[in-house]
Protein backbone atom coordinates (compact mmCIF):
# COMPACT_ATOMS: atom_id res chain seq x y z
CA UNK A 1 69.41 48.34 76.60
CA UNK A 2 73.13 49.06 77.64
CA UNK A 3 73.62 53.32 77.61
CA UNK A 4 76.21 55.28 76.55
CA UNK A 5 77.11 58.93 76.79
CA UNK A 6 76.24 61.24 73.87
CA UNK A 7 79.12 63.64 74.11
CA UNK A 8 80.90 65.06 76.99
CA UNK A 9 77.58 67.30 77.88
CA UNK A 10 74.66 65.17 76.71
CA UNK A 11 72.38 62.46 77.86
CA UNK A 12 72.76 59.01 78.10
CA UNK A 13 71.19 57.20 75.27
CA UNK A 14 70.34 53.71 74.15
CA UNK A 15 74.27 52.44 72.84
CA UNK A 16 72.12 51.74 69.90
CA UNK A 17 69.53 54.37 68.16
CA UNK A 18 66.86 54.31 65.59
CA UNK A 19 67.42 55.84 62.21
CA UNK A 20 64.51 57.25 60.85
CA UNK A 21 64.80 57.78 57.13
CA UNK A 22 63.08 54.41 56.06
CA UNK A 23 59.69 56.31 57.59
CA UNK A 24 60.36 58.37 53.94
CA UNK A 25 60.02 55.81 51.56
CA UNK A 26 63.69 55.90 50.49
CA UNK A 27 64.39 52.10 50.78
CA UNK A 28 60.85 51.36 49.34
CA UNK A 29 57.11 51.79 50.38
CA UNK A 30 55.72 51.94 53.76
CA UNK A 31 53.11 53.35 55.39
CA UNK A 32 52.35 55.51 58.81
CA UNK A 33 50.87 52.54 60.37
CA UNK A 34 54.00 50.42 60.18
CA UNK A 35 56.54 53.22 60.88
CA UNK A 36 54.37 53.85 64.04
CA UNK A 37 54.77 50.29 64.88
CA UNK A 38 58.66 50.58 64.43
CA UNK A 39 58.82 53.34 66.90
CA UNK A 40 56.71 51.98 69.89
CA UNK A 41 59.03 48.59 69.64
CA UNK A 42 61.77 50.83 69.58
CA UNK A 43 60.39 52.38 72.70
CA UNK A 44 59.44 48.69 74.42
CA UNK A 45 63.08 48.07 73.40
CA UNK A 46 64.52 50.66 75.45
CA UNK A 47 65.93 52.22 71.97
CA UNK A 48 65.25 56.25 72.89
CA UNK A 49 67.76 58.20 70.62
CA UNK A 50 65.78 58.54 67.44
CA UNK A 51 67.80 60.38 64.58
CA UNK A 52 65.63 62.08 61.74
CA UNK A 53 65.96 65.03 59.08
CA UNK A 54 63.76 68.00 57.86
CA UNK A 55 64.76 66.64 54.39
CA UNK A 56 63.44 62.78 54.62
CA UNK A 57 60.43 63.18 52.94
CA UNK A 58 60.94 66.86 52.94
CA UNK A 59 59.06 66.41 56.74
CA UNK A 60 57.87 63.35 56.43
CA UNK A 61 59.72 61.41 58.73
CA UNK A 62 59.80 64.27 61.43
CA UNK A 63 55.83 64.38 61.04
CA UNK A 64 55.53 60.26 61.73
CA UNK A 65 57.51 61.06 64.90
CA UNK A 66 55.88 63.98 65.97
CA UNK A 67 52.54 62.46 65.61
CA UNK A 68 53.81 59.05 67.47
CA UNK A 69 55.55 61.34 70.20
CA UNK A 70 52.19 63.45 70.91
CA UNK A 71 50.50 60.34 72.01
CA UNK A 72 53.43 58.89 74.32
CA UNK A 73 54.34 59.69 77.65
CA UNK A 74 58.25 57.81 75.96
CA UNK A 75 61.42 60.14 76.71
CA UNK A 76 63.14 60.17 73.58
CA UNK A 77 66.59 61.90 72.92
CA UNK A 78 65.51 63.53 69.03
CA UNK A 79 68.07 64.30 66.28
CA UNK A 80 67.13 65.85 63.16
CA UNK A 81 69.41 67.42 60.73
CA UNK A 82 69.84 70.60 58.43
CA UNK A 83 71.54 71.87 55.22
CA UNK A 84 70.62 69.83 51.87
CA UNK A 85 68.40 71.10 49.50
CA UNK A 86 67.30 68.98 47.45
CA UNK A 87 67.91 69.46 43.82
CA UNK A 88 68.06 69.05 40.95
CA UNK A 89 70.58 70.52 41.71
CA UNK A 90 71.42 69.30 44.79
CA UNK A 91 73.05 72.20 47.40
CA UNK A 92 73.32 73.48 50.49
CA UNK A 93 72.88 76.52 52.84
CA UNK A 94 74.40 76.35 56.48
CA UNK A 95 73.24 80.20 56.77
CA UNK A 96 71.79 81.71 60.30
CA UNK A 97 69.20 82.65 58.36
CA UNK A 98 68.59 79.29 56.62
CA UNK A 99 69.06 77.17 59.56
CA UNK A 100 66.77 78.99 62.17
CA UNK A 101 64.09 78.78 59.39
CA UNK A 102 64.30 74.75 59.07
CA UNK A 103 65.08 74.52 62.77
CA UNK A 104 61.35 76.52 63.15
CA UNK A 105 59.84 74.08 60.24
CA UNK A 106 61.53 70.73 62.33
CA UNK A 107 60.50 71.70 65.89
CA UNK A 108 56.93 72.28 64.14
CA UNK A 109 56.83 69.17 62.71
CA UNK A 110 58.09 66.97 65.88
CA UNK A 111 55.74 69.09 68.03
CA UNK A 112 58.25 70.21 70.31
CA UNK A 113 59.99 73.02 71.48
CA UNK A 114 63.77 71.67 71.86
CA UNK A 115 65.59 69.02 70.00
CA UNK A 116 68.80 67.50 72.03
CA UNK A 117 71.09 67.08 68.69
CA UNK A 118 70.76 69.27 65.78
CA UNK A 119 73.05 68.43 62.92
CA UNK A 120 74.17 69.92 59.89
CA UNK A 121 73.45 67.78 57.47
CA UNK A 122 76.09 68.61 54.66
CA UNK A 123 78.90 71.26 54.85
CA UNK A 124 78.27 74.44 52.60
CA UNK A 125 81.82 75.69 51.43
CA UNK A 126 80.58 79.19 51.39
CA UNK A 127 80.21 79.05 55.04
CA UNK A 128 83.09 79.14 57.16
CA UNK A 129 82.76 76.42 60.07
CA UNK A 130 83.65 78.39 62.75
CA UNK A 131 80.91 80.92 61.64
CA UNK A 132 78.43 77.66 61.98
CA UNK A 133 79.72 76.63 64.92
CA UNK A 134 78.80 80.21 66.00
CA UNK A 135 75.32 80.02 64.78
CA UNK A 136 74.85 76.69 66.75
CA UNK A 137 76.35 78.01 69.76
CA UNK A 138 73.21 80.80 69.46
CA UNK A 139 70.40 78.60 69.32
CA UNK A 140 72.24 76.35 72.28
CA UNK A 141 72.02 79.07 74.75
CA UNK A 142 68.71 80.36 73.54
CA UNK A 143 67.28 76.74 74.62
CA UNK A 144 66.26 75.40 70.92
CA UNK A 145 68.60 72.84 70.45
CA UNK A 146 70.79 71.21 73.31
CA UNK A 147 73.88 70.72 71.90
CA UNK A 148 75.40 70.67 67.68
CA UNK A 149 76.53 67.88 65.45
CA UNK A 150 78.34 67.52 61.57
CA UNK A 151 77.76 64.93 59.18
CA UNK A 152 80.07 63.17 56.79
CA UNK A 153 83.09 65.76 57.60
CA UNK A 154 86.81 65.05 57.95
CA UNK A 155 88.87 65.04 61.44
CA UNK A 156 90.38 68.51 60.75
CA UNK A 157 86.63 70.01 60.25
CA UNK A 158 85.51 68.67 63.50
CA UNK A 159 88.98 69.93 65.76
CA UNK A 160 88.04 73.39 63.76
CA UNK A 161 84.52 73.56 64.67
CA UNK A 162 85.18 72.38 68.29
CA UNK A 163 87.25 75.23 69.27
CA UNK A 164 84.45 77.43 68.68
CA UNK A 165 81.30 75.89 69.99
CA UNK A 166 81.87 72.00 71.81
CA UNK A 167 80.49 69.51 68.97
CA UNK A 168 78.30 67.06 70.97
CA UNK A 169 78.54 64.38 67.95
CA UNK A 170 79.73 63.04 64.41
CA UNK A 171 77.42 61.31 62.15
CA UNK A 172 79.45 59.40 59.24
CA UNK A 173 78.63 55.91 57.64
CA UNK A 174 80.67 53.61 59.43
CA UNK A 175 80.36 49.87 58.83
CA UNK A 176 81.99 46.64 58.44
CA UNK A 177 81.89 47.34 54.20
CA UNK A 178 82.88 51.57 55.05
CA UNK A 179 85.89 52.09 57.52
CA UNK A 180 86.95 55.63 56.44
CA UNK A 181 85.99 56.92 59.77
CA UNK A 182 89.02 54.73 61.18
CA UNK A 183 91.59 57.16 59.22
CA UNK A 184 91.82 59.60 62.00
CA UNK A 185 87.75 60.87 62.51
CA UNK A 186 87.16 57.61 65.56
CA UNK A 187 90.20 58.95 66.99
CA UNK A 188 88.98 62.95 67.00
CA UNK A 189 85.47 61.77 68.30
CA UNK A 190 87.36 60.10 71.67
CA UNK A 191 90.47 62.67 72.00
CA UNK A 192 87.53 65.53 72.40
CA UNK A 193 84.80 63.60 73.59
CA UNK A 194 82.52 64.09 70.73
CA UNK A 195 79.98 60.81 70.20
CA UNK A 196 80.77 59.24 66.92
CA UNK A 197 77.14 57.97 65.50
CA UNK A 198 77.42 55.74 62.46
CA UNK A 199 74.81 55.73 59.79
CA UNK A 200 73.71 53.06 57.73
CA UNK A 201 75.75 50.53 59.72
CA UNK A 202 74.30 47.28 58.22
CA UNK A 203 75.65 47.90 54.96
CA UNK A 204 71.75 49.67 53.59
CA UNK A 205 70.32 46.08 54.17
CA UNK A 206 72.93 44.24 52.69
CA UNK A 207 73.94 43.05 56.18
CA UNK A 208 70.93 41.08 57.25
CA UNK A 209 69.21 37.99 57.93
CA UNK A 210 68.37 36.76 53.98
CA UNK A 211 70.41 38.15 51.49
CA UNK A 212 68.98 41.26 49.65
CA UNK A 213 67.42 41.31 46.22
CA UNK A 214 68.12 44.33 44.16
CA UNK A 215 65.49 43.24 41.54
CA UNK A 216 63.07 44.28 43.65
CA UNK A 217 64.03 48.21 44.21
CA UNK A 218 61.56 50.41 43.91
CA UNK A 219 62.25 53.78 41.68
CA UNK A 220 63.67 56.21 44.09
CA UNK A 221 65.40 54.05 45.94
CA UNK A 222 68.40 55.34 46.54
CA UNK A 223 70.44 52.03 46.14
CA UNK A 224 69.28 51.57 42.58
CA UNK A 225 72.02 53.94 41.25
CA UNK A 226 74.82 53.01 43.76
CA UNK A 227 77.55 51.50 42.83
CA UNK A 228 77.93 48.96 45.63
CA UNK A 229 74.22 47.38 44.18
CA UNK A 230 74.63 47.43 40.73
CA UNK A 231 76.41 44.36 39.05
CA UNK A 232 79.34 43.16 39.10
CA UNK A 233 79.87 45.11 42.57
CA UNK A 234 76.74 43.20 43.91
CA UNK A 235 77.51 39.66 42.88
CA UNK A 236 81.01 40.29 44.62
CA UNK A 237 80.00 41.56 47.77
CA UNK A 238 76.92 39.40 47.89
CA UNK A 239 79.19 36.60 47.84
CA UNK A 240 81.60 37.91 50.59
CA UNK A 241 78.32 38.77 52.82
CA UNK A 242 77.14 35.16 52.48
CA UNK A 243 80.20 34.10 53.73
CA UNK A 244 80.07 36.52 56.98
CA UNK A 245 76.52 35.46 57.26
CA UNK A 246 76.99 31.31 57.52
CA UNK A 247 79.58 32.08 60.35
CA UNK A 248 77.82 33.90 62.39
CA UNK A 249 74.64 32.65 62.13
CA UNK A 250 76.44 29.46 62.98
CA UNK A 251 77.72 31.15 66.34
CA UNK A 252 73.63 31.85 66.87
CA UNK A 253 74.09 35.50 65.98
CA UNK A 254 71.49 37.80 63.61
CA UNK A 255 73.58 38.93 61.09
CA UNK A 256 72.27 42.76 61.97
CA UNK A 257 73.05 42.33 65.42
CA UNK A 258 76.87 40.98 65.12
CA UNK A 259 77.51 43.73 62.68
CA UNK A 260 76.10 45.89 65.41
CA UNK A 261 78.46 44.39 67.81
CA UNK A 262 81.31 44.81 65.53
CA UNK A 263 80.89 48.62 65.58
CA UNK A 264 79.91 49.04 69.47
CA UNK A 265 83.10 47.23 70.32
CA UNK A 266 85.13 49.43 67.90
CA UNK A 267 85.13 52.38 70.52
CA UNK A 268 83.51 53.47 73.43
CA UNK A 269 82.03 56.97 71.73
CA UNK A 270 80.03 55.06 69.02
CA UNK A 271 75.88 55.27 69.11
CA UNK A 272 75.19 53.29 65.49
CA UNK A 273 72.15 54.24 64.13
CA UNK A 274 70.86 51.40 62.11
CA UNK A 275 67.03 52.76 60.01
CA UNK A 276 64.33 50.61 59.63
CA UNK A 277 60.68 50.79 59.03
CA UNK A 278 59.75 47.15 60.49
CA UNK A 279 59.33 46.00 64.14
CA UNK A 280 61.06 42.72 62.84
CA UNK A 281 63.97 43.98 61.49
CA UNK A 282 64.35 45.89 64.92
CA UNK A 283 64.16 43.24 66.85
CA UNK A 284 66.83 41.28 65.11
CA UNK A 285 69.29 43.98 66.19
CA UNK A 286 68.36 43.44 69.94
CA UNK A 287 71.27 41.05 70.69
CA UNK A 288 73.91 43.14 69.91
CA UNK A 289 74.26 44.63 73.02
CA UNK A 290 75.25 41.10 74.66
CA UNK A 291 77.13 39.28 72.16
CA UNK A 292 81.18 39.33 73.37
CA UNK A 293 83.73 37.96 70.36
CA UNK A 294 86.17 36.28 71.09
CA UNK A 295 89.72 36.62 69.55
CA UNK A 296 89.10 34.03 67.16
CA UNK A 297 85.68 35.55 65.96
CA UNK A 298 87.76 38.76 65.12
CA UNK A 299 90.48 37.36 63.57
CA UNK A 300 87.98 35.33 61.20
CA UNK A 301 85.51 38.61 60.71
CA UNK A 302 88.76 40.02 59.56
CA UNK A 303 89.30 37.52 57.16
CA UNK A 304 85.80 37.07 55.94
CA UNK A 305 85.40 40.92 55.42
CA UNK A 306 88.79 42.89 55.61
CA UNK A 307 89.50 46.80 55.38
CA UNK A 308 88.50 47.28 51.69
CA UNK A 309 86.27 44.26 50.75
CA UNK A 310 83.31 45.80 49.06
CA UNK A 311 83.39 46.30 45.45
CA UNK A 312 82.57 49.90 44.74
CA UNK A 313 82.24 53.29 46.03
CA UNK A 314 79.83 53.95 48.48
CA UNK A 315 78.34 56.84 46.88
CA UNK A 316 78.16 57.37 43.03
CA UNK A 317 79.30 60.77 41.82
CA UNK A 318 76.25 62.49 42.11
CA UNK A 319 75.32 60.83 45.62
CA UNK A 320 78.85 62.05 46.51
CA UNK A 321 78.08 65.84 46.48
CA UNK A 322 78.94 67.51 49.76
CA UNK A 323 80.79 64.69 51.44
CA UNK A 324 83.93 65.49 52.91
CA UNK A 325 86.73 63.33 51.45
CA UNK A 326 90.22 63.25 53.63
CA UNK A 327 92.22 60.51 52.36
């Protein structure tokens, strides 16, 4: 698995990582025995940066990898994130106090002492940045975490944050359906070095092998209420997706793994962070790494799927709480 560099200060990591919220149950059922599976192909895969939170399955997720980790001699880079509390309502705390309690509760739960990326998870307006960035900066030279991330922020959060404590990574959806990270945030991540780590970067399954089936979401899913699955938005971007899919299955690509491709080529300081629960699904990524377009498989990517194709937000209202919105 090709490496890249996660921030100016932190390891090298698998160019592509393993998101972990699947292990939760948020894209439908699983079980420990197949999310175990998931994580030692991931480790035959050479896939070691493994990105979690203490709120997917309020510990659930950390727990599958903390009980997977204490029976591996694998070096994994670990991620895990802070600052949603679940609702209803939905809010957030990015306290000292707050986030050296979860920090406590996530180390716990992973069974380990350090984590190399600690995130917060949502911004909490009644915190100044700079006074997280402080907080971070703390636990960074008291050995608990080794370096800070933000999720779903603007460029002008991360420059404001970085002048206080070095942000070692970003973590925004990015994918071929959600470009708002190319208004200005891919450009902050490489003018300060920060990694730039896209979630859900195959679309929340829609960007796979067989087209998806909504009729088959599960309650609690989180897809069943967002706009981008619900008709007409589906039919529409089911149809452009099928399109996308023909060609480059016809060029011997997985679907996952050009998409994949299609990010990693994007910039240099990108880590996507596709989830999954299933060996198979993680397997079809695996070519990513090695497929080169050429100018003619941009140029008809472009056309298949241009800036602004999907039909629908990629959040409904209530899914949008706490996301930073810049443009």
């Amino acid at each position: 698995m090709m490496k890249r560099q996660l921030g100016t200060d932190g390891p090298q990591v698998s160019a592509i990582g393993l998101g972990c919220m699947s292990f939760a149950g948020f894209f439908g059922p699983t079980d420990e025995a197949t999310s175990q599976d998931c994580l030692a192909a991931a480790v035959e895969h050479g896939i070691d940066f493994w990105d979690t939170s203490n709120v997917y399955g309020m510990g659930v997720s950390e727990q599958v990898i903390g009980r997977f980790l204490k029976g591996s001699d694998a070096q994994i880079t670990l991620a895990t994130k802070v600052g949603i509390i679940p609702g209803p309502p939905r809010r957030f705390d990015n306290t000292e106090d707050y986030i050296r309690s979860e920090l406590d509760g996530s180390l716990s739960r992973l069974g380990r002492d350090r984590v190399e990326l600690y995130y917060i998870h949502r911004r909490d307006p009644e915190v100044p940045v700079e006074q997280v960035a402080e907080t971070m900066g703390k636990l960074i030279e008291e050995g608990l975490i080794g370096g800070w991330g933000l999720s779903e922020i603007s460029p002008a959060t991360l420059r404001q944050a970085h002048e206080v404590v070095p942000v070692r990574a970003v973590q925004n959806e990015y994918s071929l359906w959600s470009r708002q990270p190319e208004l200005g945030l891919i450009r902050a991540c490489e003018e300060l070095g920060v990694a730039f780590v896209p979630f859900s970067p195959l679309a929340r399954g829609m960007l796979g092998e067989r087209p998806l089936d909504a009729s088959g979401f599960r309650e609690g899913d989180f897809r069943r209420a967002n706009p981008r699955f619900t008709e007409p938005n589906l039919s529409h971007n089911q149809r452009a997706i099928a399109a996308f899919r023909t060609y480059v299955q016809g060029r011997g690509w997985t679907v996952s793994a050009a998409a994949l491709a299609w990010i990693l080529e994007r910039s240099p300081n990108a880590i996507p962070i596709p989830g999954t629960r299933s060996r198979a699904h993680l397997e079809e990524w695996l070519g990513a790494t090695k497929i080169r377009f050429t100018d003619e498989d941009r140029a008809e990517i472009d056309r298949l799927l241009p800036p602004g194709f999907a039909h629908g937000d990629r959040y409904s209202y209530q899914q949008l709480v706490g996301v930073e919105r810049y443009c």
